[in-house]
Protein backbone atom coordinates (compact mmCIF):
# COMPACT_ATOMS: atom_id res chain seq x y z
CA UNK A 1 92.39 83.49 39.43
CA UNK A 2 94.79 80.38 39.62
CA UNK A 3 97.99 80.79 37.75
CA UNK A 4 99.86 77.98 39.28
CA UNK A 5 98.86 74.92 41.70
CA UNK A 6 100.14 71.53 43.28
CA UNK A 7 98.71 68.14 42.94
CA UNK A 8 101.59 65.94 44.22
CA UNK A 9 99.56 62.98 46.08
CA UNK A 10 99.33 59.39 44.38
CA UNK A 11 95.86 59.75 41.96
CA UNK A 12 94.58 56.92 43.90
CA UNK A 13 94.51 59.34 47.06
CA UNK A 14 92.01 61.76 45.19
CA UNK A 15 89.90 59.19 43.81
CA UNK A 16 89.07 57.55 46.88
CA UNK A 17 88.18 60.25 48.12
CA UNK A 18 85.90 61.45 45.06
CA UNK A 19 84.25 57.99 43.85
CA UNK A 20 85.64 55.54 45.73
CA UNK A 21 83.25 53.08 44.10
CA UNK A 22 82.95 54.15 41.03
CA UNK A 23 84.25 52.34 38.09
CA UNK A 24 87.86 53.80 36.45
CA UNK A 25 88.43 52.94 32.96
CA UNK A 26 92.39 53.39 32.63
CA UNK A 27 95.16 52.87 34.16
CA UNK A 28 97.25 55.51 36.32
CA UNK A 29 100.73 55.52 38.24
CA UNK A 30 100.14 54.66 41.36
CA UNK A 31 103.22 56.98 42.90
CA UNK A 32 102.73 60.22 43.69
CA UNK A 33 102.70 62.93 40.98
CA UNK A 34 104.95 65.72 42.93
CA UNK A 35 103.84 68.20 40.82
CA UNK A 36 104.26 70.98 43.02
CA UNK A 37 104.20 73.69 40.83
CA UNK A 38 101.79 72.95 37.92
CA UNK A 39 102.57 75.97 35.41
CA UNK A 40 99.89 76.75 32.35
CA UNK A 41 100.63 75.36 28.92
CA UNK A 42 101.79 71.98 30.75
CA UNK A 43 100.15 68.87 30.46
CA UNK A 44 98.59 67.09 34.10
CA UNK A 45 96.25 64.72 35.69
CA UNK A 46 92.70 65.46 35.38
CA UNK A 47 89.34 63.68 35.63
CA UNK A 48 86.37 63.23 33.54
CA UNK A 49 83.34 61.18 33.00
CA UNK A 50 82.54 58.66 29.51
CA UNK A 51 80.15 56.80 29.14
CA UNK A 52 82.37 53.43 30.74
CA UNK A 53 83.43 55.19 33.75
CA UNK A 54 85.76 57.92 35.41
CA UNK A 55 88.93 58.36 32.49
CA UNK A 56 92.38 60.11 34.43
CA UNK A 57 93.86 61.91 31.09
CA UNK A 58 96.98 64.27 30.82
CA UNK A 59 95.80 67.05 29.27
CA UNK A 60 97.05 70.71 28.72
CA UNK A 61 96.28 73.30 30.56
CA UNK A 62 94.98 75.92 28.80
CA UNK A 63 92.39 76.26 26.04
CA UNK A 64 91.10 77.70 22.75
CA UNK A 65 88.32 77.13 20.13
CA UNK A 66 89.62 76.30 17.00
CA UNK A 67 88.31 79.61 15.75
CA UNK A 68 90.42 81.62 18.44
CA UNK A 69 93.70 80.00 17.51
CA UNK A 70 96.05 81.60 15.31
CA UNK A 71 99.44 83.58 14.92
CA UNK A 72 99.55 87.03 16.78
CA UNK A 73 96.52 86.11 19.36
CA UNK A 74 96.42 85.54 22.83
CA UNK A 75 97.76 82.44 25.06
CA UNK A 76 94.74 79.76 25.10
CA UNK A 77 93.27 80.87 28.27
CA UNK A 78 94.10 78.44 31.48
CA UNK A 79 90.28 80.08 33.30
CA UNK A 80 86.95 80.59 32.75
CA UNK A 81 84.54 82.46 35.02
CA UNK A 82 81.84 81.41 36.10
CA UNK A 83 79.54 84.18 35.36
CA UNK A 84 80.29 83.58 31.26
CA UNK A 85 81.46 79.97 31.02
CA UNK A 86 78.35 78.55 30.42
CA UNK A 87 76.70 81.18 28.71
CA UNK A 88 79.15 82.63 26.63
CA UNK A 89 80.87 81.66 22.94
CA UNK A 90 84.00 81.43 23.60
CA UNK A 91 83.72 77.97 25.52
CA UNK A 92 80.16 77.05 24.02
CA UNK A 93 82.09 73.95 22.61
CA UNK A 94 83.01 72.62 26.29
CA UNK A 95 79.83 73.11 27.65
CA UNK A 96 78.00 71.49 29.12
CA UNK A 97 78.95 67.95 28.28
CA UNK A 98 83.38 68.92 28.71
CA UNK A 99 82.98 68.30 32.51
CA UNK A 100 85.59 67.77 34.31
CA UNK A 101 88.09 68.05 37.45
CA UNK A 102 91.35 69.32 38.41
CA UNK A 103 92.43 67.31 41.08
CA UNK A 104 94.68 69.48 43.73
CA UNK A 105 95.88 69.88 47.46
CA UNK A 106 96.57 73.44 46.48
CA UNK A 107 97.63 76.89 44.39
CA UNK A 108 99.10 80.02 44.77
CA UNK A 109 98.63 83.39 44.24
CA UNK A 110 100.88 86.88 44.48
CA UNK A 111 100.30 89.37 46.50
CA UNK A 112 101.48 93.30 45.56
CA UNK A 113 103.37 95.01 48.44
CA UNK A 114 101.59 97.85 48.93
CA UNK A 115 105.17 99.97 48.99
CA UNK A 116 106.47 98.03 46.36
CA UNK A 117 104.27 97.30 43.90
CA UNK A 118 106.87 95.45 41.64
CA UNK A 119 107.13 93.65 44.50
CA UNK A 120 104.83 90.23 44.73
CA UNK A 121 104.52 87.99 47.74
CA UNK A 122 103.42 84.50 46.86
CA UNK A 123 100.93 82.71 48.90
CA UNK A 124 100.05 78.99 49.26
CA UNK A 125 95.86 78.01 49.96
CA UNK A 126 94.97 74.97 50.85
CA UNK A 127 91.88 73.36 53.05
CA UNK A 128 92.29 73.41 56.11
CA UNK A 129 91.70 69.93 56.66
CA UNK A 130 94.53 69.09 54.15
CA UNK A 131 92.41 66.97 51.77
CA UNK A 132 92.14 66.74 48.22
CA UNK A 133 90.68 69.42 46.24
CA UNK A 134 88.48 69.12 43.77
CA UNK A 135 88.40 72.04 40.90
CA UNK A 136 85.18 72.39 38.68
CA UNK A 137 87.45 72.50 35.01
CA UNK A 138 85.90 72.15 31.56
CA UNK A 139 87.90 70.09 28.79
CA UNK A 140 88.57 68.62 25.57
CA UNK A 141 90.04 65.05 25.44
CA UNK A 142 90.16 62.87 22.17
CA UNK A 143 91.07 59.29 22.83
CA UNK A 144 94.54 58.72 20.89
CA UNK A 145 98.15 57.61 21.86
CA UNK A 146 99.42 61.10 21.34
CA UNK A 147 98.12 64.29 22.53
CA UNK A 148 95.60 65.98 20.17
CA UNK A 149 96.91 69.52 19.63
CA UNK A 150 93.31 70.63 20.09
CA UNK A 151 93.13 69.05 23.55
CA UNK A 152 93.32 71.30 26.87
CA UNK A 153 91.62 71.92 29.98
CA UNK A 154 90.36 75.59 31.93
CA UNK A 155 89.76 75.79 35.46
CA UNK A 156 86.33 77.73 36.47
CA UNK A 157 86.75 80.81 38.93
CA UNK A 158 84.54 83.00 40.83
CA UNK A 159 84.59 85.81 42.87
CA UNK A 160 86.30 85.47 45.81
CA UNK A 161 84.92 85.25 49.12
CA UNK A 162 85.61 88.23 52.10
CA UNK A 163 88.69 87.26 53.96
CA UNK A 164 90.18 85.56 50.76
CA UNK A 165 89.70 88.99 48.31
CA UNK A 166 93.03 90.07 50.28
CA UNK A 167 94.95 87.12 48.54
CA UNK A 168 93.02 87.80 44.92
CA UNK A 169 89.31 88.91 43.68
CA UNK A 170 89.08 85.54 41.95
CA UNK A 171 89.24 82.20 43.24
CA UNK A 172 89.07 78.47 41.84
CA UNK A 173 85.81 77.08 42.06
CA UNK A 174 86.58 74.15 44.53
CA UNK A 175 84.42 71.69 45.30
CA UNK A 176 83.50 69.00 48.21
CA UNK A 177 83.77 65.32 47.06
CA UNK A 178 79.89 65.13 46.92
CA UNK A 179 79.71 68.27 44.27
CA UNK A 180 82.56 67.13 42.79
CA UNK A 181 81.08 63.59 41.86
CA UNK A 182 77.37 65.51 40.82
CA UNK A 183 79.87 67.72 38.35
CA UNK A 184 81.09 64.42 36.64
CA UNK A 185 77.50 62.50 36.80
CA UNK A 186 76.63 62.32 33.14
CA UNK A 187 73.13 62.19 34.58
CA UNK A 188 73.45 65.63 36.39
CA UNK A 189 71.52 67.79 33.97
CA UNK A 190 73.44 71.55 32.69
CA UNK A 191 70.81 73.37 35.10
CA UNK A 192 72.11 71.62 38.18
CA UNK A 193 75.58 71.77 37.00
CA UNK A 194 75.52 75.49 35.98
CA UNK A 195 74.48 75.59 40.03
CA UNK A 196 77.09 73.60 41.59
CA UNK A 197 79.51 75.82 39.34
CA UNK A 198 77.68 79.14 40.77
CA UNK A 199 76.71 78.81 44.41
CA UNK A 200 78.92 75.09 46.07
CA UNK A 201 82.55 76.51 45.71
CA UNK A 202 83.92 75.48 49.28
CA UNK A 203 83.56 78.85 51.70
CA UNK A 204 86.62 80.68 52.99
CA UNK A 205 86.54 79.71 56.23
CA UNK A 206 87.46 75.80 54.96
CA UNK A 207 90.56 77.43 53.42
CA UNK A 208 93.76 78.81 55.18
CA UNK A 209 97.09 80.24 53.43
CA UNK A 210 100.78 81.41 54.27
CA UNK A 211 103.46 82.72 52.84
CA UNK A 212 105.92 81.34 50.86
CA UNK A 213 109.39 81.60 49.10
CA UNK A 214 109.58 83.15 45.85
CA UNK A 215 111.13 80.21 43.90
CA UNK A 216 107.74 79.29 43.16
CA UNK A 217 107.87 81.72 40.36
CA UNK A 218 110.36 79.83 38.22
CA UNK A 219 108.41 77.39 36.67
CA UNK A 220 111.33 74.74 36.32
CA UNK A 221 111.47 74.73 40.70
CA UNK A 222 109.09 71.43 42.09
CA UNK A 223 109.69 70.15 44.90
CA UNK A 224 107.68 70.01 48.44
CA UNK A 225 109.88 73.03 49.61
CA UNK A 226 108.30 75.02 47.65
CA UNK A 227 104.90 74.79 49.46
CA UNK A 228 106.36 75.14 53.07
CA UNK A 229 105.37 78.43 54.74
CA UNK A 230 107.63 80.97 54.49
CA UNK A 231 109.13 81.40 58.21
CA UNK A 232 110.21 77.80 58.28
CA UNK A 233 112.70 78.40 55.42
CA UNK A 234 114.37 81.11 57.12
């Protein structure tokens, strides 16, 4: 899955990268974000597609039908998976026409230690390039000047690849630039998108990962320490 992740370059730096001539309607800061430890239930950059051009929103992450919401249930869910996002009910509404992406440069996950199992080790993944990532997300945005309480995003996951399962089973669905801007094509139809989503997540051997400290687990910690691997802190 993806619990927590880092999108801390200038949104300028991913949109080059993803549509570099392609039209965006709004404005955006054009210092970097530092966000290096995006939590769930917080609001952050995304992208999707109207009909004028690419919109960068702040949205929520985490999601719910209206019909889900209510005292005593569960936290709006911050992923969908693949296999049941686009054919399920529970995010019918989103799909296929709530598009969107997640910019990132990367996210972590916790490891058990196998003698310890209250024990977690957390892990940073990023490409090994060190370029922007792109994750496959569906959302709901209403145009306002506040927040609409219905508004959120979820990021898709998959299964994850061998070599990667050792970090977590599931994975973010990341995709390369050119997938990325097919996702967010209001001509792509929901057949090709349902495929991007299913069989173009980036393979493991683009991605690498390391250890890191464990003040990434406190939500209120940001900073670019928190991404640095593990033996360089000590």
């Amino acid at each position: 899955m993806c619990g927590r992740y880092s999108i801390y370059e200038p949104m300028d730096h991913y949109l080059k990268e993803l549509a570099p001539k392609q039209l965006v309607i709004n404005g955006y800061d054009l210092w970097p974000i530092d966000r290096y430890n995006v939590a769930p239930t917080t609001r952050v950059e995304i992208i999707r597609p109207t009909e004028q051009g690419l919109s960068v929103d702040k949205v929520r992450w985490g999601w719910s039908p209206f019909w889900a919401k209510g005292e005593g249930k569960r936290p709006a869910p911050i992923n969908a998976r693949v296999e049941t996002a686009m054919t399920g009910k529970f995010f019918k509404q989103l799909w296929p026409n709530g598009r969107a992406l997640a910019p990132a440069n990367g996210w972590f996950e916790w490891v058990k230690d196998p003698n310890d199992p209250k024990k977690k080790q957390p892990y940073f993944i990023k490409l090994k390039e060190g370029g922007p990532m792109f994750f496959a997300a569906l959302a709901e945005v209403h145009q306002g000047l506040e927040p609409d309480p219905q508004d959120g995003f979820v990021i898709i996951t998959a299964d994850s690849d061998q070599g990667m399962v050792d970090i977590h089973d599931r994975r973010p669905v990341v995709l390369s630039p050119e997938h990325a801007r097919e996702w967010v094509d209001p001509e792509t139809t929901p057949e090709r998108a349902a495929e991007i989503a299913r069989e173009c997540c980036r393979p493991t051997e683009q991605f690498t990962w390391h250890t890191v400290g464990k003040a990434v687990g406190n939500v209120r910690n940001q900073g670019p320490e928190l991404i640095v691997p593990e033996s360089q802190d000590e």
